[in-house]
C-alpha atoms as a PDB file:
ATOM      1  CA  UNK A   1     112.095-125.799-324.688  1.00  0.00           C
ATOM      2  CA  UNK A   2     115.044-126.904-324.484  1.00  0.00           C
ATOM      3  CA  UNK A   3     116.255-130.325-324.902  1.00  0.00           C
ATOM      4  CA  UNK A   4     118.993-132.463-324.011  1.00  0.00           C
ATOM      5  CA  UNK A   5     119.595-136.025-325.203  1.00  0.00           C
ATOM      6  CA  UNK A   6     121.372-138.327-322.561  1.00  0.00           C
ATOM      7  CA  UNK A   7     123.751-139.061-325.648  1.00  0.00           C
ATOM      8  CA  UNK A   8     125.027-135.743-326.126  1.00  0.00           C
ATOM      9  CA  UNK A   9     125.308-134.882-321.910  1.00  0.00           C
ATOM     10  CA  UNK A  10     129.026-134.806-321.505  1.00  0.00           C
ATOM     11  CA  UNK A  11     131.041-135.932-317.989  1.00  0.00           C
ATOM     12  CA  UNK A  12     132.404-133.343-315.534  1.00  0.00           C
ATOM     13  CA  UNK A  13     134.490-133.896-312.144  1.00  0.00           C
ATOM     14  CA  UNK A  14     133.301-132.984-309.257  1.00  0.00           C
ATOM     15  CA  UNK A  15     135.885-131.830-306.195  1.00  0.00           C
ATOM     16  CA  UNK A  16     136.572-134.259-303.558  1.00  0.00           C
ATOM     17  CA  UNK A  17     134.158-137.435-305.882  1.00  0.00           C
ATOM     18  CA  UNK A  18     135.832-140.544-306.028  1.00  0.00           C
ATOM     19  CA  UNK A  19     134.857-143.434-308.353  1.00  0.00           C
ATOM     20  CA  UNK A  20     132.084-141.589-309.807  1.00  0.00           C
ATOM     21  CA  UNK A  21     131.163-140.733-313.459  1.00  0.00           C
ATOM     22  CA  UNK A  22     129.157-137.464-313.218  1.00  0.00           C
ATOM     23  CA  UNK A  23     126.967-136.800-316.588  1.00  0.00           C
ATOM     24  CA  UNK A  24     125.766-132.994-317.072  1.00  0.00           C
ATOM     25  CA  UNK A  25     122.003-133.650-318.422  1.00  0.00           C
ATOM     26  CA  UNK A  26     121.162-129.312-317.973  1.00  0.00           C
ATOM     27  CA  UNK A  27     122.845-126.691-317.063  1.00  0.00           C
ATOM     28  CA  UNK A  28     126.071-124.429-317.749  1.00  0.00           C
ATOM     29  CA  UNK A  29     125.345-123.794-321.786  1.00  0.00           C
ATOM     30  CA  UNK A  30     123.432-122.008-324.210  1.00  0.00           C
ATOM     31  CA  UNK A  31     119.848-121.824-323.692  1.00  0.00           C
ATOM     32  CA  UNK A  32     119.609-124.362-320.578  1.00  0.00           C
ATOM     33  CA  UNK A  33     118.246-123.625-317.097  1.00  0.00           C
ATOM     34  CA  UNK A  34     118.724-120.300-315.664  1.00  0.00           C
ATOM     35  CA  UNK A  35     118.282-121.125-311.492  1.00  0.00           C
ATOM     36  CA  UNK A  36     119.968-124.832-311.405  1.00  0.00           C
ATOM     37  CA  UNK A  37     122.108-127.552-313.077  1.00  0.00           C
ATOM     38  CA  UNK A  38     121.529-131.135-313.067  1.00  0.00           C
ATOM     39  CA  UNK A  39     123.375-134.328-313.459  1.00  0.00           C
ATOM     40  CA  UNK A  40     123.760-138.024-313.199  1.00  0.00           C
ATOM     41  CA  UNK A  41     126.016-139.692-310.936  1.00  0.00           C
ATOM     42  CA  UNK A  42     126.972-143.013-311.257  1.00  0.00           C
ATOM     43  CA  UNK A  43     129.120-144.124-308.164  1.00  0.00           C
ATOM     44  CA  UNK A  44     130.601-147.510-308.263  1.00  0.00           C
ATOM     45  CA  UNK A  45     130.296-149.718-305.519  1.00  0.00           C
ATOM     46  CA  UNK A  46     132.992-147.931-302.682  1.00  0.00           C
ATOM     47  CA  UNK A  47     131.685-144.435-304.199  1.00  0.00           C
ATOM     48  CA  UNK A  48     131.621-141.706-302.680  1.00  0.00           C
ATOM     49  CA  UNK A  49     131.922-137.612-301.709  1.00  0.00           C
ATOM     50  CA  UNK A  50     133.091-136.239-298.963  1.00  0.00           C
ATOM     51  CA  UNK A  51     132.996-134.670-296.121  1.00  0.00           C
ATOM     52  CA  UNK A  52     132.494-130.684-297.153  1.00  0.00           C
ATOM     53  CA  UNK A  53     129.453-128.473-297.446  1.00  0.00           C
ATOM     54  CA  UNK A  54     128.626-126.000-300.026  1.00  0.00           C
ATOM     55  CA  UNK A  55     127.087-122.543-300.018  1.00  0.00           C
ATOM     56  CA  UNK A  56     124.171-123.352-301.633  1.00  0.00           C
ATOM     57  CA  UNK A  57     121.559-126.620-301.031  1.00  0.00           C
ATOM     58  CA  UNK A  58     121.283-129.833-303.751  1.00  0.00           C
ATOM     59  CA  UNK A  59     118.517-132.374-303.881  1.00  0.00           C
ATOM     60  CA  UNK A  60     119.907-135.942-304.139  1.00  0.00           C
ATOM     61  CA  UNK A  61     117.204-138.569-305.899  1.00  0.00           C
ATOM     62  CA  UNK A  62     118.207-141.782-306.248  1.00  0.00           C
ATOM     63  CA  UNK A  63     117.370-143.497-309.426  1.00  0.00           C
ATOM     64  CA  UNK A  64     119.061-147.153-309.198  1.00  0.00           C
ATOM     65  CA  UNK A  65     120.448-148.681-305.889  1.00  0.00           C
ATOM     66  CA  UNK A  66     121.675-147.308-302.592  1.00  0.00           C
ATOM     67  CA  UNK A  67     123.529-144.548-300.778  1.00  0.00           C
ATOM     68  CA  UNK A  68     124.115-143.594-297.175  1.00  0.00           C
ATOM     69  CA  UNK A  69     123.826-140.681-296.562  1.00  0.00           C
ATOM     70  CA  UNK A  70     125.715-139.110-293.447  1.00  0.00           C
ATOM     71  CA  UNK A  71     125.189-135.609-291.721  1.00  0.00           C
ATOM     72  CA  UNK A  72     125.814-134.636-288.304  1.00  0.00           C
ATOM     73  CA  UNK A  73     126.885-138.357-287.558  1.00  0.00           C
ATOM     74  CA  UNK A  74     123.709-139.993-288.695  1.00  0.00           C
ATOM     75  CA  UNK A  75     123.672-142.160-291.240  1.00  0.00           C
ATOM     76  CA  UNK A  76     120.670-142.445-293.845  1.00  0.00           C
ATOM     77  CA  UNK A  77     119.998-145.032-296.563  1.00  0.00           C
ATOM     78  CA  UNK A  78     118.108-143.420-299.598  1.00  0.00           C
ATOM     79  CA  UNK A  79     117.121-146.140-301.485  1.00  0.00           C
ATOM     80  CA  UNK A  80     115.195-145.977-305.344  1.00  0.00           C
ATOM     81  CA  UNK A  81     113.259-143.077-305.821  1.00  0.00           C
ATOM     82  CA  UNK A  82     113.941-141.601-301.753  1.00  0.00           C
ATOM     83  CA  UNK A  83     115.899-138.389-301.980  1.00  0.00           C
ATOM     84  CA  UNK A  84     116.563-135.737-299.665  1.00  0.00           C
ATOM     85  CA  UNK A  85     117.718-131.996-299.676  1.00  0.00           C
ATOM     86  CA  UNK A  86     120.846-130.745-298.140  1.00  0.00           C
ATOM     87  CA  UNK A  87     121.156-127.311-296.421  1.00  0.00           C
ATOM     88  CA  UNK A  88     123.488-124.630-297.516  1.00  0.00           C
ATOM     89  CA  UNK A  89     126.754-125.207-295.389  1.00  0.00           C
ATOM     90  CA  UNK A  90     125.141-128.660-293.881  1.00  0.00           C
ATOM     91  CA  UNK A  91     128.486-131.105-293.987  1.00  0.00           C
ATOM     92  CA  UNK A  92     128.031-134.089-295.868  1.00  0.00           C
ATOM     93  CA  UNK A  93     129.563-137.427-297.003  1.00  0.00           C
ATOM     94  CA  UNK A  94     127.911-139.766-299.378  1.00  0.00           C
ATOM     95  CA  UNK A  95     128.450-143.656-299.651  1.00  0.00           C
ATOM     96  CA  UNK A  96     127.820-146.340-301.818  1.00  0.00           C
ATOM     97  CA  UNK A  97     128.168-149.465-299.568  1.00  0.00           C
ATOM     98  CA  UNK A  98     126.634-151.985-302.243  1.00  0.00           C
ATOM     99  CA  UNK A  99     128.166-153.652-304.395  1.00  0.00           C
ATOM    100  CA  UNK A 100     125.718-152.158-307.118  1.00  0.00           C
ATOM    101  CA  UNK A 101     126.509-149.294-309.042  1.00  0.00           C
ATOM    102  CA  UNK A 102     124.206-146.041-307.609  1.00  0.00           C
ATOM    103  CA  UNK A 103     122.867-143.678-309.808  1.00  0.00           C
ATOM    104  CA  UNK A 104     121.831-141.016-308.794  1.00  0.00           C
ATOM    105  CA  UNK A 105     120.199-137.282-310.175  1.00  0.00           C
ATOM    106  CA  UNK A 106     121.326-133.976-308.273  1.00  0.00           C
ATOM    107  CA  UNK A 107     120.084-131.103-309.060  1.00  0.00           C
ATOM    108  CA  UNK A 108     121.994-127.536-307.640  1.00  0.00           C
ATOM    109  CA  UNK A 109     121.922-124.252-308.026  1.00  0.00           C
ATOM    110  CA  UNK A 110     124.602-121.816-309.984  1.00  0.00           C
ATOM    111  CA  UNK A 111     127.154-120.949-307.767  1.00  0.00           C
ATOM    112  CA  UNK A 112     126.851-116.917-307.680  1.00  0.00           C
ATOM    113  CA  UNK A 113     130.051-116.379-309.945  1.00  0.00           C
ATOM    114  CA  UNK A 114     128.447-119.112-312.707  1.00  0.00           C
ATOM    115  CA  UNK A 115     125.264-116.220-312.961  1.00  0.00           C
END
């Protein structure tokens, strides 16, 4: 096993984020998971990502509030506890339109040069 308290998970930035803290819970170091990484995102309210696509699919869940969710020029709400996957190469942009902060746990794979 290996564990991970939140109090030692250390921020990253993510490309094209804006008012976001991003929290590395596993993933990317010594004895972690081999397939995927995961972290926490906390967007402020006005948050977002967005537009762009990656190679590789991510699972959004969201743990506290709201975000919209937009693909192909529909626009989703996930609320607490929906989540939803996002194809490989699928463009996306991502929300928050509350004025409560949205946190939310994605979970991705390595990109192929990370293996």
């Amino acid at each position: 096993m290996h564990l991970k308290r939140f109090e030692d998970a250390r921020p990253y930035q993510a490309p094209n984020h804006w008012d976001v803290v991003g929290l590395r819970l596993q993933g990317f170091e010594e004895g972690g998971p081999t397939n995927q990484w995961v972290g926490l995102s906390q967007f402020l309210p006005g948050g977002g990502a967005g537009p762009d696509s990656t190679p590789f699919e991510k699972v959004y869940v969201v743990l506290e509030g709201e975000m919209t969710v937009i693909v192909d020029g529909t626009e989703t709400v996930l609320g607490k506890f929906d989540s939803c996957t996002i194809a490989p190469g699928e463009l996306r942009k991502i929300e928050n339109r509350s004025n409560h902060v949205c946190s939310m746990l994605v979970v991705i794979p390595y990109p192929k040069e990370a293996k």
